[in-house]
N, C-alpha and C. Protein backbone atom coordinates (compact mmCIF):
# COMPACT_ATOMS: atom_id res chain seq x y z
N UNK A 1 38.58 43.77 81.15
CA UNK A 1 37.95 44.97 81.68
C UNK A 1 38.26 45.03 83.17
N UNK A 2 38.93 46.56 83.76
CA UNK A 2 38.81 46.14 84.74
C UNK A 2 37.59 46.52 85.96
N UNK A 3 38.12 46.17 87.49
CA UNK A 3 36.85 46.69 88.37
C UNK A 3 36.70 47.87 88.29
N UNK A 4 35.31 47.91 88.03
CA UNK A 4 35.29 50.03 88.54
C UNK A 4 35.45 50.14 89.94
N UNK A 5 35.95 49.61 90.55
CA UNK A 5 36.06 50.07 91.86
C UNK A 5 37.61 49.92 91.95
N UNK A 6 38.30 50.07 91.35
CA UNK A 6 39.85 50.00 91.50
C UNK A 6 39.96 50.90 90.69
N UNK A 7 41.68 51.59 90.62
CA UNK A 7 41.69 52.91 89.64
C UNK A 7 42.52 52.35 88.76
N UNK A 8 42.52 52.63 87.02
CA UNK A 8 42.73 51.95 86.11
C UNK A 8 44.24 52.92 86.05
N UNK A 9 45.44 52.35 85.88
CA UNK A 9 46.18 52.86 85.26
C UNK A 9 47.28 52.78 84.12
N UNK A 10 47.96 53.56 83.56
CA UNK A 10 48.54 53.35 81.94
C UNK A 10 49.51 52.58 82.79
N UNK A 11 50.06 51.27 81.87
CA UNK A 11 51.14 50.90 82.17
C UNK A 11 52.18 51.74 82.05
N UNK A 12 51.72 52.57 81.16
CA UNK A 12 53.84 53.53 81.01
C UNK A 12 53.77 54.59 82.31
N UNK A 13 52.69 54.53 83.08
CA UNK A 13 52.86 55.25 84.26
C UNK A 13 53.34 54.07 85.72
N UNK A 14 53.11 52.98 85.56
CA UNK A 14 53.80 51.69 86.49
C UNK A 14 54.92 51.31 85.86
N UNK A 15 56.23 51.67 85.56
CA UNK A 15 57.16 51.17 85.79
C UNK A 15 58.41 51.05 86.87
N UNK A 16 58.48 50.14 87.48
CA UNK A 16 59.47 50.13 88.66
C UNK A 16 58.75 49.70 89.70
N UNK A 17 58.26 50.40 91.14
CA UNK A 17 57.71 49.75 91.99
C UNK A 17 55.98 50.23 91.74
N UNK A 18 55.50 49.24 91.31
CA UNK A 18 54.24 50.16 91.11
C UNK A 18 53.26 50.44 91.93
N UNK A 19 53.03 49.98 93.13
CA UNK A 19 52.18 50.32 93.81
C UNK A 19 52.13 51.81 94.80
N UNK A 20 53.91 52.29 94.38
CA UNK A 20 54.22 53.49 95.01
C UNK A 20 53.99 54.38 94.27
N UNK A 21 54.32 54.16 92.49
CA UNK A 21 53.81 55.08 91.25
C UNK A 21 52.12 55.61 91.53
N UNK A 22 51.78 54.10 91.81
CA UNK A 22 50.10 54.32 91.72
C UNK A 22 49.77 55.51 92.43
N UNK A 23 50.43 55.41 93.90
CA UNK A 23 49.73 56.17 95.16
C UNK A 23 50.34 57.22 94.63
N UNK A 24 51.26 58.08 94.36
CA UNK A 24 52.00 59.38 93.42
C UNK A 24 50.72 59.72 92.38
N UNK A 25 50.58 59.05 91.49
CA UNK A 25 49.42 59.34 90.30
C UNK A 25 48.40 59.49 90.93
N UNK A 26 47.99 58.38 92.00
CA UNK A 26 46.55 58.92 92.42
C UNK A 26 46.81 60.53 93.28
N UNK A 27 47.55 60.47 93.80
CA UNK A 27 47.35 61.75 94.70
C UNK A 27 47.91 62.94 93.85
N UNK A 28 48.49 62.87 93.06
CA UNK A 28 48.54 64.01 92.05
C UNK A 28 47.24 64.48 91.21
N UNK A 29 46.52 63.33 90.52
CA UNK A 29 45.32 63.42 90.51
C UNK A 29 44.17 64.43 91.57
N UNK A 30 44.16 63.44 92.32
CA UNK A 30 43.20 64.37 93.35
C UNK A 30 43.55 65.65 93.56
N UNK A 31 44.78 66.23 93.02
CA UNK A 31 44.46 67.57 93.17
C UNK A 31 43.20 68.43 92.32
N UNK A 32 43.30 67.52 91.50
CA UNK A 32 42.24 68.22 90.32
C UNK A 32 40.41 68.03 90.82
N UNK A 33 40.66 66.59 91.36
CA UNK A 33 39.07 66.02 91.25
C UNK A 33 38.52 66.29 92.92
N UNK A 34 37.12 66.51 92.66
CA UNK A 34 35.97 67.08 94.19
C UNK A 34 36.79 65.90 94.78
N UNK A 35 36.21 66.12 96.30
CA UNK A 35 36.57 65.22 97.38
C UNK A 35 35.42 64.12 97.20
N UNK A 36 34.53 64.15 96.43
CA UNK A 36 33.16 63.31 96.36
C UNK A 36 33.35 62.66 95.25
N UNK A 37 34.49 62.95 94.42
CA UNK A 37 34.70 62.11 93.27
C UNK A 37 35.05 60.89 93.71
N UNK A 38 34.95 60.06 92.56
CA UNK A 38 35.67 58.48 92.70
C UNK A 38 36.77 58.35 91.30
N UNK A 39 37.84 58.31 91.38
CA UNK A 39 39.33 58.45 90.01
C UNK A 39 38.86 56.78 89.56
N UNK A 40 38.45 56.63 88.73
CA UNK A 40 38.67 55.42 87.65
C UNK A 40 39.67 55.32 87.08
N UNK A 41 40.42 56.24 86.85
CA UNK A 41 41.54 55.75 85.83
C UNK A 41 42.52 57.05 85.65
N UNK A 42 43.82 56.94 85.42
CA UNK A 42 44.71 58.06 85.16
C UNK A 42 45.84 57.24 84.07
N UNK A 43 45.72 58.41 83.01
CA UNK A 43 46.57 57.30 81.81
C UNK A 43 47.33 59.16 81.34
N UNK A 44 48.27 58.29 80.76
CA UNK A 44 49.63 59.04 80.24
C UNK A 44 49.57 59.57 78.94
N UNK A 45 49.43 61.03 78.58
CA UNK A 45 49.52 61.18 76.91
C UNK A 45 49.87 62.30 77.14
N UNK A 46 49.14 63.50 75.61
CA UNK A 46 49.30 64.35 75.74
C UNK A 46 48.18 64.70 75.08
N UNK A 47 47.63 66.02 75.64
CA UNK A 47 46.31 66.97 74.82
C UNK A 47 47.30 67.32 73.18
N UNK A 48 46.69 67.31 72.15
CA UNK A 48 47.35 67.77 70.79
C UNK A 48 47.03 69.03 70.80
N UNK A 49 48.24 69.69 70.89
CA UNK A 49 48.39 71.39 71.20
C UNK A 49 48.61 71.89 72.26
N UNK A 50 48.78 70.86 72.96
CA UNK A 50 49.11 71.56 74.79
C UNK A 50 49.73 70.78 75.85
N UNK A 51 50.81 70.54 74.92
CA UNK A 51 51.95 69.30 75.65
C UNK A 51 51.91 69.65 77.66
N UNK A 52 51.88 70.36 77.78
CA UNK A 52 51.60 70.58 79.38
C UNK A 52 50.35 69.76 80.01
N UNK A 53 49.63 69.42 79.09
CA UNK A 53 48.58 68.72 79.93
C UNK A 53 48.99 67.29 79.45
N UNK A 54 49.47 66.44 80.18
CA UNK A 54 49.79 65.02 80.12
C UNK A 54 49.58 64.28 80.23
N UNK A 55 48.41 64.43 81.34
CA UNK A 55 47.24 63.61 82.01
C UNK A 55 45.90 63.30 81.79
N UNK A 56 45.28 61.79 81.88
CA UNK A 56 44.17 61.68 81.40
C UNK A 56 43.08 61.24 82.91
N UNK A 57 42.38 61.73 83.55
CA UNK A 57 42.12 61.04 84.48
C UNK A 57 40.48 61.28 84.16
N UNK A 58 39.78 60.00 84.78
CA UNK A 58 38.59 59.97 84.26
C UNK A 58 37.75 59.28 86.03
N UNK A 59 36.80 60.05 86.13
CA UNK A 59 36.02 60.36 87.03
C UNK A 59 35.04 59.25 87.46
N UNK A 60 33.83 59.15 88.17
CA UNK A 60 32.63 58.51 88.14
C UNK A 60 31.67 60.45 87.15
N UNK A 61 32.36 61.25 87.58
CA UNK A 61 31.63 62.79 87.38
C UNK A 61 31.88 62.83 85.78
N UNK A 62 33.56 63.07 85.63
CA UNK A 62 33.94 63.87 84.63
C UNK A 62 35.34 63.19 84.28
N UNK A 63 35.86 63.98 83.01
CA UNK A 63 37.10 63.24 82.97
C UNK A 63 38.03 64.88 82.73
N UNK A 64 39.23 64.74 83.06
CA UNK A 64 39.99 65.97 83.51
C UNK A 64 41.16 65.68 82.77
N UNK A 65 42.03 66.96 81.67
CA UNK A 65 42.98 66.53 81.02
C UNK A 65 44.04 67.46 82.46
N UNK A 66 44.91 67.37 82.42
CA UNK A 66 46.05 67.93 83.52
C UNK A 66 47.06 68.04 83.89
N UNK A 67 48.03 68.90 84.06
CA UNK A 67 49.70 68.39 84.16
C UNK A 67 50.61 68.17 84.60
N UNK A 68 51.13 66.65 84.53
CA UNK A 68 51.62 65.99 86.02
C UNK A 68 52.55 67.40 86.43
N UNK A 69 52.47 67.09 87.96
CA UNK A 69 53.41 68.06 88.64
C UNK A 69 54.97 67.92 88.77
N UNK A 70 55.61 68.67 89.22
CA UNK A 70 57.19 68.46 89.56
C UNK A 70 57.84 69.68 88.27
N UNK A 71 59.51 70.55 88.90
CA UNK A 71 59.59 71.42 88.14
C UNK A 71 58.38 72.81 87.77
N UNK A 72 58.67 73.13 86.62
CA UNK A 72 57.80 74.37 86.62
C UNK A 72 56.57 73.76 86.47
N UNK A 73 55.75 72.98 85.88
CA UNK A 73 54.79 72.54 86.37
C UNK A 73 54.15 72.66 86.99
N UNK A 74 54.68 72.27 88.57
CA UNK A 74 54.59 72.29 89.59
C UNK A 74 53.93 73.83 90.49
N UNK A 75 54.28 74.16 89.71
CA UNK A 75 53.17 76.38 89.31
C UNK A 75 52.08 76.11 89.15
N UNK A 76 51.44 75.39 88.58
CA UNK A 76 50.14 75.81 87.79
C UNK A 76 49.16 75.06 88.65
N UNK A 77 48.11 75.89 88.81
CA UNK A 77 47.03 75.42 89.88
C UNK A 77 46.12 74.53 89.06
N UNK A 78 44.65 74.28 89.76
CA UNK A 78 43.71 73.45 88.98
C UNK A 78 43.14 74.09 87.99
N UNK A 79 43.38 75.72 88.18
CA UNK A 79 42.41 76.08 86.64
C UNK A 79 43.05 75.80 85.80
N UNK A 80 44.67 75.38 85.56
CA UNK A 80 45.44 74.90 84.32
C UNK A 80 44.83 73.49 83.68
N UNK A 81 43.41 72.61 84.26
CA UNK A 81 43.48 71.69 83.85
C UNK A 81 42.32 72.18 82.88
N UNK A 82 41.80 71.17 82.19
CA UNK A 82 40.34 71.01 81.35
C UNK A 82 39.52 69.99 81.71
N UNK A 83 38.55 70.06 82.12
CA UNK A 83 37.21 69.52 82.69
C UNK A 83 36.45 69.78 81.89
N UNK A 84 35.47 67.86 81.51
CA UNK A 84 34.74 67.62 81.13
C UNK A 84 33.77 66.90 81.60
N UNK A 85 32.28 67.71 82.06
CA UNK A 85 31.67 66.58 82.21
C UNK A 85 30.74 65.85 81.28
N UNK A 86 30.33 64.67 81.78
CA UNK A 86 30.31 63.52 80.67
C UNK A 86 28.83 64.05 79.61
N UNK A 87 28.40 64.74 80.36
CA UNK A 87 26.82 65.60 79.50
C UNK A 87 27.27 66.43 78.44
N UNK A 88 28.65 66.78 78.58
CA UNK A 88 28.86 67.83 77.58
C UNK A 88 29.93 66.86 76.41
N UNK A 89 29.93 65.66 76.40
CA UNK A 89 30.60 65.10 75.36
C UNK A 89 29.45 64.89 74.33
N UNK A 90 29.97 64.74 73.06
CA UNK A 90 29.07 64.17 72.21
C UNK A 90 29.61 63.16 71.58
N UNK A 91 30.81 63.13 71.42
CA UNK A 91 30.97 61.63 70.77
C UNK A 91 32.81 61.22 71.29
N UNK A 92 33.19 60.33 71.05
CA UNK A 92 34.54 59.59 71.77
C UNK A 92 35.16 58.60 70.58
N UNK A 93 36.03 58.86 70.62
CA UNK A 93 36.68 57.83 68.89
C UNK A 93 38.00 57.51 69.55
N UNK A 94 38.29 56.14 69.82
CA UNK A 94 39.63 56.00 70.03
C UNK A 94 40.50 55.51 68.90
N UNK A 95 41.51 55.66 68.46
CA UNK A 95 42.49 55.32 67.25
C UNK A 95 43.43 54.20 67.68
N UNK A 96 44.32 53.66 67.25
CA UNK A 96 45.65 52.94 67.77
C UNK A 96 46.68 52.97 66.09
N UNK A 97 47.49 52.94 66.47
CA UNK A 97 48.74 52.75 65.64
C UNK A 97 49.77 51.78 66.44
N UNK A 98 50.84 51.67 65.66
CA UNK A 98 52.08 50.76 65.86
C UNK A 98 52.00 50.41 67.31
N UNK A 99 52.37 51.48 67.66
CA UNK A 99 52.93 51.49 68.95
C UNK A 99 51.68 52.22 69.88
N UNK A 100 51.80 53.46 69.59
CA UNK A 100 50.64 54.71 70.57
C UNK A 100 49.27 54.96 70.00
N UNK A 101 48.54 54.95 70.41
CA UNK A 101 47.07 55.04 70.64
C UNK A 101 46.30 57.15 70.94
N UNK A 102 45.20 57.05 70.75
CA UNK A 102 44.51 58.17 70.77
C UNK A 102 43.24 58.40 70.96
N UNK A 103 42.96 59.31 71.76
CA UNK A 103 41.39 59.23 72.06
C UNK A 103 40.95 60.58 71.64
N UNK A 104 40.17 60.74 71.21
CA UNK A 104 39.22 62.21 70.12
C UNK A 104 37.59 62.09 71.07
N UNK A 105 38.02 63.39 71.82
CA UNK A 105 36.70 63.25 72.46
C UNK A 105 35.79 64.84 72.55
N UNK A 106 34.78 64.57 71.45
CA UNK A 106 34.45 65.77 70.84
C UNK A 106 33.15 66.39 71.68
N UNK A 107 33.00 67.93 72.04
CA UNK A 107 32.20 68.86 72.88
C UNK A 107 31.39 69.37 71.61
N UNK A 108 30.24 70.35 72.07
CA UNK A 108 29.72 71.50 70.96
C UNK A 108 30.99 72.31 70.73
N UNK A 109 31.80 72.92 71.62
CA UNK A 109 32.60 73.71 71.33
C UNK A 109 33.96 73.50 70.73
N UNK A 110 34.47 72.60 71.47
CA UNK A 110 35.56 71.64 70.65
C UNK A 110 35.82 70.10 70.18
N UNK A 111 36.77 69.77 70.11
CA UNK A 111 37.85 68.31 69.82
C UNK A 111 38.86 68.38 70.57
N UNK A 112 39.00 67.47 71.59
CA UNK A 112 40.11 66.90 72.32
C UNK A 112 40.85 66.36 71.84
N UNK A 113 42.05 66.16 71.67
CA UNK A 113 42.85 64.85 71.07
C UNK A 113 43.95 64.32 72.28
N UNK A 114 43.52 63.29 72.61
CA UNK A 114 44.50 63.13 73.57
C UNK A 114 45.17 62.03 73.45
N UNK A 115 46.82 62.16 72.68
CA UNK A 115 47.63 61.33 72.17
C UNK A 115 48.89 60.29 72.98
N UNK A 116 49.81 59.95 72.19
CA UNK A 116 50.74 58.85 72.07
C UNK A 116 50.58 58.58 73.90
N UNK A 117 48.82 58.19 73.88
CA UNK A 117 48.70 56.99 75.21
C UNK A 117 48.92 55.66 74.48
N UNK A 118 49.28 54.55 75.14
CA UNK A 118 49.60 53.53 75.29
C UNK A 118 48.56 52.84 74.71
N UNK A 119 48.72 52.02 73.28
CA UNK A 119 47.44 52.02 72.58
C UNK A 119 46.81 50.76 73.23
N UNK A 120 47.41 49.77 74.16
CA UNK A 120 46.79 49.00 74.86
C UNK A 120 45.36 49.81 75.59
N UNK A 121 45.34 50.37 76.36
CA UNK A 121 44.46 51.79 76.90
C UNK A 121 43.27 52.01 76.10
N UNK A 122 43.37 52.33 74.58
CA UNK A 122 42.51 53.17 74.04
C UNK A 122 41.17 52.69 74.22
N UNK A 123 40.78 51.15 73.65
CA UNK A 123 39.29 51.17 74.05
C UNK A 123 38.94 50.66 75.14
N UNK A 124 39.77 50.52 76.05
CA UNK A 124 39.52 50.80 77.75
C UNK A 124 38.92 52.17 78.30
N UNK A 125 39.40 52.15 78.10
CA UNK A 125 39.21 54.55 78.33
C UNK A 125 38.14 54.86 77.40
N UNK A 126 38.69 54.47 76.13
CA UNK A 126 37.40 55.29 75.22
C UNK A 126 36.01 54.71 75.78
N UNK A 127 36.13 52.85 76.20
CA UNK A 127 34.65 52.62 76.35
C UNK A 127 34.10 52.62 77.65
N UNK A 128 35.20 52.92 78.52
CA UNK A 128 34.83 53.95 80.07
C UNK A 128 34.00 54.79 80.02
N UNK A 129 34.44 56.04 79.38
CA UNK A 129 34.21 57.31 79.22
C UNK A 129 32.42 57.31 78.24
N UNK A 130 32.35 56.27 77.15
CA UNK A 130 30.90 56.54 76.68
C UNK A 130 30.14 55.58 77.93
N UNK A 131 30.29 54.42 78.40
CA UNK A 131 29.44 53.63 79.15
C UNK A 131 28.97 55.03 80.34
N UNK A 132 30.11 55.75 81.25
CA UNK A 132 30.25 57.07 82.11
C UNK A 132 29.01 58.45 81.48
N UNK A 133 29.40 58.18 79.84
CA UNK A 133 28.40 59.28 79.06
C UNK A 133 27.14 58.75 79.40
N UNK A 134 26.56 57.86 78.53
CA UNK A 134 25.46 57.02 78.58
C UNK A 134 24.90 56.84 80.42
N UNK A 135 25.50 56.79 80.96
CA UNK A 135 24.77 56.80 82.25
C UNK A 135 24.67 57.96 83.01
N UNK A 136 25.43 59.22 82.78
CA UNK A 136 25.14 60.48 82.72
C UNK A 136 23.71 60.87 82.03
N UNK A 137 23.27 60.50 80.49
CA UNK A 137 22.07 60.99 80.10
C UNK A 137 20.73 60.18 80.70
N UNK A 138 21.46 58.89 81.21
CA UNK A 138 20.00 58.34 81.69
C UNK A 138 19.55 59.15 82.77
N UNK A 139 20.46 59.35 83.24
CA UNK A 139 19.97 60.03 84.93
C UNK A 139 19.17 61.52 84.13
N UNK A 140 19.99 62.19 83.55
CA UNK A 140 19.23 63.29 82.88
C UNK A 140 17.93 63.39 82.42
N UNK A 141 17.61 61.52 81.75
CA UNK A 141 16.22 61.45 81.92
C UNK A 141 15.70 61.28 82.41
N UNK A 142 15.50 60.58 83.84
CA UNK A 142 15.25 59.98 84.65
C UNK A 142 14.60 61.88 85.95
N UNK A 143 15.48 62.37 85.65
CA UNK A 143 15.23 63.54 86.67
C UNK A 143 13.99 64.65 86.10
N UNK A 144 13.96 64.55 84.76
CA UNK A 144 12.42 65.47 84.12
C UNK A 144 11.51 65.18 84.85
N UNK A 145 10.98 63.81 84.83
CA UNK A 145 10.05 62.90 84.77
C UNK A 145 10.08 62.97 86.31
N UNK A 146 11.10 63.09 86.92
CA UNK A 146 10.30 62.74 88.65
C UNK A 146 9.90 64.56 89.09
N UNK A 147 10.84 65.41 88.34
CA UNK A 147 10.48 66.55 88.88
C UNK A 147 9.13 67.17 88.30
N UNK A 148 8.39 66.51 87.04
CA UNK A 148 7.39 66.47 86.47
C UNK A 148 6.40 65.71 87.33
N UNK A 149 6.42 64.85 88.09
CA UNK A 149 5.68 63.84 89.00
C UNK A 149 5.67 65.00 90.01
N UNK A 150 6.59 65.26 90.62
CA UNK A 150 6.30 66.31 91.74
C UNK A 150 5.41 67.47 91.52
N UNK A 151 5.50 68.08 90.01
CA UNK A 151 4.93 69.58 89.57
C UNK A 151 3.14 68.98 90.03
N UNK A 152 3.14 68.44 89.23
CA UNK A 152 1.94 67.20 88.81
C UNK A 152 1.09 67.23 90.45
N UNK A 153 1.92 66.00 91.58
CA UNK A 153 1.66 66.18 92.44
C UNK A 153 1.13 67.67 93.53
N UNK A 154 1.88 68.43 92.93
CA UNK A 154 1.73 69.91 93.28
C UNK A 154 0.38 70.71 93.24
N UNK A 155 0.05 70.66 91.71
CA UNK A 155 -1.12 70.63 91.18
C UNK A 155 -2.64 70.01 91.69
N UNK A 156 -2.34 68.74 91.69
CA UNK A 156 -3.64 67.72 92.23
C UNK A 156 -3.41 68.36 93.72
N UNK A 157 -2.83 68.62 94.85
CA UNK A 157 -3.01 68.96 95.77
C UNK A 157 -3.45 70.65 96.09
N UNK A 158 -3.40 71.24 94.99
CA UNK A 158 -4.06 72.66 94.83
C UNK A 158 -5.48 72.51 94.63
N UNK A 159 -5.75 71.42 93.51
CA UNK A 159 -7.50 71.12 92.75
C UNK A 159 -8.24 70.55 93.77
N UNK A 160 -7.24 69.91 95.00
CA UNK A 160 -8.22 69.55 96.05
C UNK A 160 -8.04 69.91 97.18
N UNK A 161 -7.51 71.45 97.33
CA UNK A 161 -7.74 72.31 98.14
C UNK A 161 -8.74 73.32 97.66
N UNK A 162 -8.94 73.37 96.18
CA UNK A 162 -10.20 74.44 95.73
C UNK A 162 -11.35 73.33 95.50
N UNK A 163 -11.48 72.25 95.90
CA UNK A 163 -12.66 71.45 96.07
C UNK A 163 -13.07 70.94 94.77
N UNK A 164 -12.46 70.88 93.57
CA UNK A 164 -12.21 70.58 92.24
C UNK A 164 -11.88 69.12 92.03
N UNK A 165 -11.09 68.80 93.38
CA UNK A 165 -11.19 66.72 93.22
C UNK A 165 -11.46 66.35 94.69
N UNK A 166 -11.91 65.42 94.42
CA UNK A 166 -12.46 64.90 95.86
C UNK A 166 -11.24 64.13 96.14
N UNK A 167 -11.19 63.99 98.01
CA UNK A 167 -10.14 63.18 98.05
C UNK A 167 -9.98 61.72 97.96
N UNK A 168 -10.87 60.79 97.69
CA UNK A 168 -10.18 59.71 96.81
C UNK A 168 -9.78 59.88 95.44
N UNK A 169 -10.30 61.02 94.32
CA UNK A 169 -9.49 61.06 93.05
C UNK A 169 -7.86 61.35 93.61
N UNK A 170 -8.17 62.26 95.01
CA UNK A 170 -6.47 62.88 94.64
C UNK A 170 -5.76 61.51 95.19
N UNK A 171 -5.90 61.03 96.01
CA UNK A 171 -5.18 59.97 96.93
C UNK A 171 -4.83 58.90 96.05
N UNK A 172 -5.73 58.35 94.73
CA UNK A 172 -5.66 57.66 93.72
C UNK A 172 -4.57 58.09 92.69
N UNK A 173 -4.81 59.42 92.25
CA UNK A 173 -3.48 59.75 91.26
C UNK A 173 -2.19 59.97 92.26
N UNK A 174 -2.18 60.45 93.61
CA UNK A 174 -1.05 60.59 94.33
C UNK A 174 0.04 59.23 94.30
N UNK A 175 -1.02 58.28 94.43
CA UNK A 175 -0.24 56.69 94.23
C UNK A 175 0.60 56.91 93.30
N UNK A 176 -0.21 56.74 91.72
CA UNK A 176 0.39 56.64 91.11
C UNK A 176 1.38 57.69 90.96
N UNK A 177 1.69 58.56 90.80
CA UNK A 177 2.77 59.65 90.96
C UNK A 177 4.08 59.32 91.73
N UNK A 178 3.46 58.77 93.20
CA UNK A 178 4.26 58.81 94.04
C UNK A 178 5.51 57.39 93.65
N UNK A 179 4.56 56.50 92.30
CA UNK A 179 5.73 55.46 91.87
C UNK A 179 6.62 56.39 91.16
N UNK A 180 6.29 57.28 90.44
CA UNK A 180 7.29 57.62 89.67
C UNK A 180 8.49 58.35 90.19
N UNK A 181 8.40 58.85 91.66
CA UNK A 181 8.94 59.54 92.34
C UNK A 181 9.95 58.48 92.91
């Protein structure tokens, strides 16, 4: 496994000098991803049905299918890519065969298929991308519950402005609230 703090890439995208490939992939990349992103990883395939998108790059945010540049390519802005963020996946299946590998990464609306990557890759990426999911929904839960603590808080400071709690009840539930916050 590697560091999440380094950017993961397909070997069939390092061949020759690789640390110059890398800096090429990463900065081709960043055309796609916020300036606040962090690139985990950029791997080599193809979307099934849309050989133009070639690229797999996967976010701390989102993961972005996209198509390397150079030639006509080299035309198509960022709305040519597909962005996903990790809230809107529902499930991730990686495959392998002989040689090439595949990742199926399914929305409400569609199925991704993003093929003949390097089947070394597949449950690298595939188990990136759910660990990336999974910590996407915690935060999702995590944010009800404090903005519910705040409503809450909101409240008790209305009931003891209409003289309805005295102020040690409110100062007492404020505590507790204020952990959940």
């Amino acid at each position: 496994m590697s560091d999440e703090n380094e950017t993961l890439f397909s070997e069939n995208l390092l061949e020759g000098d690789e640390e110059e490939l890398a800096e090429d992939e990463s900065e081709e990349a960043r055309k796609y991803i916020d300036p606040d992103e962090r690139l985990l990883a950029v791997i080599e395939g193809v979307v099934d049905g849309r050989t133009s998108l070639n690229r797999l790059a996967v976010t701390d945010c989102r993961i972005i299918f996209y198509p390397r540049g150079g030639g006509f390519l080299a035309s198509f802005t960022k709305t040519s890519a597909i962005s996903l963020d990790y809230d809107k996946i529902i499930t991730v299946e990686g495959k392998k065969g002989m040689l090439l590998g595949e990742i199926g990464i399914a929305t409400k609306e569609n199925v991704f298929r993003f093929k003949d990557m390097a089947k070394d890759d597949v449950d690298q990426i595939a188990n990136m991308i759910v660990r990336r999911k999974e910590k996407a929904k915690a935060q999702r839960v995590i944010s009800p519950s404090r903005e519910s603590a705040l409503e809450q808080l909101k409240k008790l400071a209305e009931l003891r402005a209409m003289g309805a709690i005295t102020e040690e009840e409110f100062q007492e539930k404020r505590k507790k609230l204020m952990e959940i916050i």
